[in-house]
C-alpha atoms as a PDB file:
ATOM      1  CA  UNK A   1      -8.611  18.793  -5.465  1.00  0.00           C
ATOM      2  CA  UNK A   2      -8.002  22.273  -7.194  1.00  0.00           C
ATOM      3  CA  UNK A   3     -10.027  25.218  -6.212  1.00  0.00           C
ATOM      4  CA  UNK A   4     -11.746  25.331  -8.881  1.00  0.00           C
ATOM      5  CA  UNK A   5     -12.188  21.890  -9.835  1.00  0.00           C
ATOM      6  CA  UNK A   6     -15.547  20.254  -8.274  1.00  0.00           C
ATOM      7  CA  UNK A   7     -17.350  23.773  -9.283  1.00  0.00           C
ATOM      8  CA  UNK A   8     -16.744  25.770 -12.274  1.00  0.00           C
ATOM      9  CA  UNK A   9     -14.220  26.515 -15.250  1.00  0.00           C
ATOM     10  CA  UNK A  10     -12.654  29.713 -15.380  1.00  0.00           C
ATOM     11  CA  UNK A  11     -13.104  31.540 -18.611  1.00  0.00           C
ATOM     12  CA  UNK A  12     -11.404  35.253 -17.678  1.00  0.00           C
ATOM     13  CA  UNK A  13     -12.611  37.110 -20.976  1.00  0.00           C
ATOM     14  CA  UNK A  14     -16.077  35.687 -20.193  1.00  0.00           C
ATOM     15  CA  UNK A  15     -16.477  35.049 -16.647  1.00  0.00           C
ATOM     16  CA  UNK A  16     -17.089  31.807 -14.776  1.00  0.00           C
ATOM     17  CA  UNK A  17     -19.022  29.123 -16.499  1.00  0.00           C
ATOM     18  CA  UNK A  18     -20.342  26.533 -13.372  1.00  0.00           C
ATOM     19  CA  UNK A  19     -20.462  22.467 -14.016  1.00  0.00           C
ATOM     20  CA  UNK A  20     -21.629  20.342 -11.957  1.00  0.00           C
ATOM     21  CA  UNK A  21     -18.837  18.033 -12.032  1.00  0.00           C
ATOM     22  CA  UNK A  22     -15.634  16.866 -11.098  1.00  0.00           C
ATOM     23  CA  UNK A  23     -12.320  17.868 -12.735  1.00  0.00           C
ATOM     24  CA  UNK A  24     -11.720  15.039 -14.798  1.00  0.00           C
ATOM     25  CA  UNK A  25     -15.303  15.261 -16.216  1.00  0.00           C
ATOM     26  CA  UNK A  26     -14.290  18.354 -18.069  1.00  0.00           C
ATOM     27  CA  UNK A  27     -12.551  15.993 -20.839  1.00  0.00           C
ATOM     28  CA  UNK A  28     -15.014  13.158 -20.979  1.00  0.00           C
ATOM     29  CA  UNK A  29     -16.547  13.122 -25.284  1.00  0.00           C
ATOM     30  CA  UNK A  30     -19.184  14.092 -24.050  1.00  0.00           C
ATOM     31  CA  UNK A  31     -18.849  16.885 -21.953  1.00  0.00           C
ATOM     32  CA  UNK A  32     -15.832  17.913 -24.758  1.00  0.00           C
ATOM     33  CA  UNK A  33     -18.666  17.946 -27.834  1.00  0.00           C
ATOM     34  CA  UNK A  34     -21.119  19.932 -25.626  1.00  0.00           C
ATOM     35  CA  UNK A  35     -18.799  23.073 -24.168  1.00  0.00           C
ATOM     36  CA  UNK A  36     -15.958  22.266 -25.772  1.00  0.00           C
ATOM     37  CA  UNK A  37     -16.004  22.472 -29.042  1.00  0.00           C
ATOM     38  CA  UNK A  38     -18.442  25.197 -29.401  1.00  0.00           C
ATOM     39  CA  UNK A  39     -16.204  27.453 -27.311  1.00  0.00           C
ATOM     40  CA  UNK A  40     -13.987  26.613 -29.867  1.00  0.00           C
ATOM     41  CA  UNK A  41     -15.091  26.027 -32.989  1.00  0.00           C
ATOM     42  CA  UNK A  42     -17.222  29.003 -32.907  1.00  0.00           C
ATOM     43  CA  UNK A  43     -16.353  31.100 -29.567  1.00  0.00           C
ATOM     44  CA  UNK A  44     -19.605  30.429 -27.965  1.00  0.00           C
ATOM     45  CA  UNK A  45     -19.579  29.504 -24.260  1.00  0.00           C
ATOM     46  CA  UNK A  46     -23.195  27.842 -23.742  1.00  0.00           C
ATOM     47  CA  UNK A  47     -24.508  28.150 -20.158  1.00  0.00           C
ATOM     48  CA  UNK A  48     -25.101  24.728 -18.211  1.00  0.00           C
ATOM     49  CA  UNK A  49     -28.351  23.969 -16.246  1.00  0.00           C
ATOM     50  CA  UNK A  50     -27.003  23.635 -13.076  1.00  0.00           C
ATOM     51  CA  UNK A  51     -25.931  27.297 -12.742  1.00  0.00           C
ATOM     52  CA  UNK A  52     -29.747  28.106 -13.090  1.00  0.00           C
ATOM     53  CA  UNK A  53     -30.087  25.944  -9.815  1.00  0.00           C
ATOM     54  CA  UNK A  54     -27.074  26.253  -7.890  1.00  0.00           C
ATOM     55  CA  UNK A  55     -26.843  28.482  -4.711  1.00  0.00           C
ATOM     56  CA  UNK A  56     -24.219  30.512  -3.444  1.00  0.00           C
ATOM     57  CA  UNK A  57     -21.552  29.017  -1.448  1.00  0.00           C
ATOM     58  CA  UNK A  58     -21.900  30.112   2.470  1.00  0.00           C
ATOM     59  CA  UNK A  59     -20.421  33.336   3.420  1.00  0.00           C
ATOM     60  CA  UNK A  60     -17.343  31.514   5.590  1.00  0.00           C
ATOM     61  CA  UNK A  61     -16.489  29.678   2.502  1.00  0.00           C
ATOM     62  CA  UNK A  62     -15.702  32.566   0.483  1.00  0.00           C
ATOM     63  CA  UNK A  63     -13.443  34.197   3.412  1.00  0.00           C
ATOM     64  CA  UNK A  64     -11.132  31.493   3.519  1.00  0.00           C
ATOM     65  CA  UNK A  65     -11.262  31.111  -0.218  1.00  0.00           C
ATOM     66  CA  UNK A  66      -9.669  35.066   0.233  1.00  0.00           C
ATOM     67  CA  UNK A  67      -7.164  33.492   2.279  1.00  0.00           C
ATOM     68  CA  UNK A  68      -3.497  32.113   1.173  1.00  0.00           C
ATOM     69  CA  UNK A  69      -3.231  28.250   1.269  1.00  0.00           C
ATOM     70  CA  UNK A  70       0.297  28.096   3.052  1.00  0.00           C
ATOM     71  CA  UNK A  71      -1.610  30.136   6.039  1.00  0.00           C
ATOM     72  CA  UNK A  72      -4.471  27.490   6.713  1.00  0.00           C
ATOM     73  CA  UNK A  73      -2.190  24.866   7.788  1.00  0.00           C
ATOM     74  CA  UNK A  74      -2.565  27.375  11.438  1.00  0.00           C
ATOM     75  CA  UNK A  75      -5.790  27.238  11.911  1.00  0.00           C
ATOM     76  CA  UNK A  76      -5.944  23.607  12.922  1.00  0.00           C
ATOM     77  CA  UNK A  77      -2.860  23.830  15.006  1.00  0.00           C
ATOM     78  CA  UNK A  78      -3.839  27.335  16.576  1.00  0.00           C
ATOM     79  CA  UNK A  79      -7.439  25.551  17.741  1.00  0.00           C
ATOM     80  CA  UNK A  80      -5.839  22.356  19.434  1.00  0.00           C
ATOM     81  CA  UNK A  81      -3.307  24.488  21.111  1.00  0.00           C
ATOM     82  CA  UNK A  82      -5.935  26.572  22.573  1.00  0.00           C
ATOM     83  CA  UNK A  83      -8.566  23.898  23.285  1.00  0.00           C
ATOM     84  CA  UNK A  84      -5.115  21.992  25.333  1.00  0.00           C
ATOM     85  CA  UNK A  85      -4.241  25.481  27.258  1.00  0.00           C
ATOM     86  CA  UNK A  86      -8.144  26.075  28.077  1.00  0.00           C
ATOM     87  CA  UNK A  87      -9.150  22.868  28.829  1.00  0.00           C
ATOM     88  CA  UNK A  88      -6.439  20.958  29.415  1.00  0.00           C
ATOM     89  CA  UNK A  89      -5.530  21.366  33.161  1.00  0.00           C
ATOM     90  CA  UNK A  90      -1.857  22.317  32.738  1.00  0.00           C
ATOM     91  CA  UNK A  91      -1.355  20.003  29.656  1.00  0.00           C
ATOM     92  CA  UNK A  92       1.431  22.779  28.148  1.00  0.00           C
END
């Protein structure tokens, strides 16, 4: 899954324009004839209902968004390497 994909299409002249739905649902007739073709026939980006209801992710979400992918993959392996040297008894 992208990080943008289950939330929002990126627009950067405009801004961020939120969907609720998935990333192949951006090219589905339906959803093509309703954004799509007035962004581009006409250059009008029409806001979406959901964005009127959604809430803002959690704060912790947004600090590891800030984070680079290829560093995550030590987070996991930092925490069971701790969690062995703390509570495993000698396990390392």
């Amino acid at each position: 899954m992208g990080r943008r994909a289950p939330l929002d299409l990126a627009i950067p002249r405009f801004g961020t324009v939120f969907h609720a739905v998935t990333h192949g649902d951006y090219f589905n007739a339906d959803f093509v004839r309703q954004y799509w073709v007035p962004y581009i026939a006409y250059g009008r980006i029409d806001g979406t209902e959901w964005e009127k209801v959604r809430t803002n992710p959690p704060w912790w979400l947004s600090v590891i968004a800030l984070l680079p992918v290829r560093w995550l993959w030590w987070v996991p392996v930092s925490t069971v390497l701790w969690v062995a040297w703390r509570f495993g008894g000698g396990f390392l």
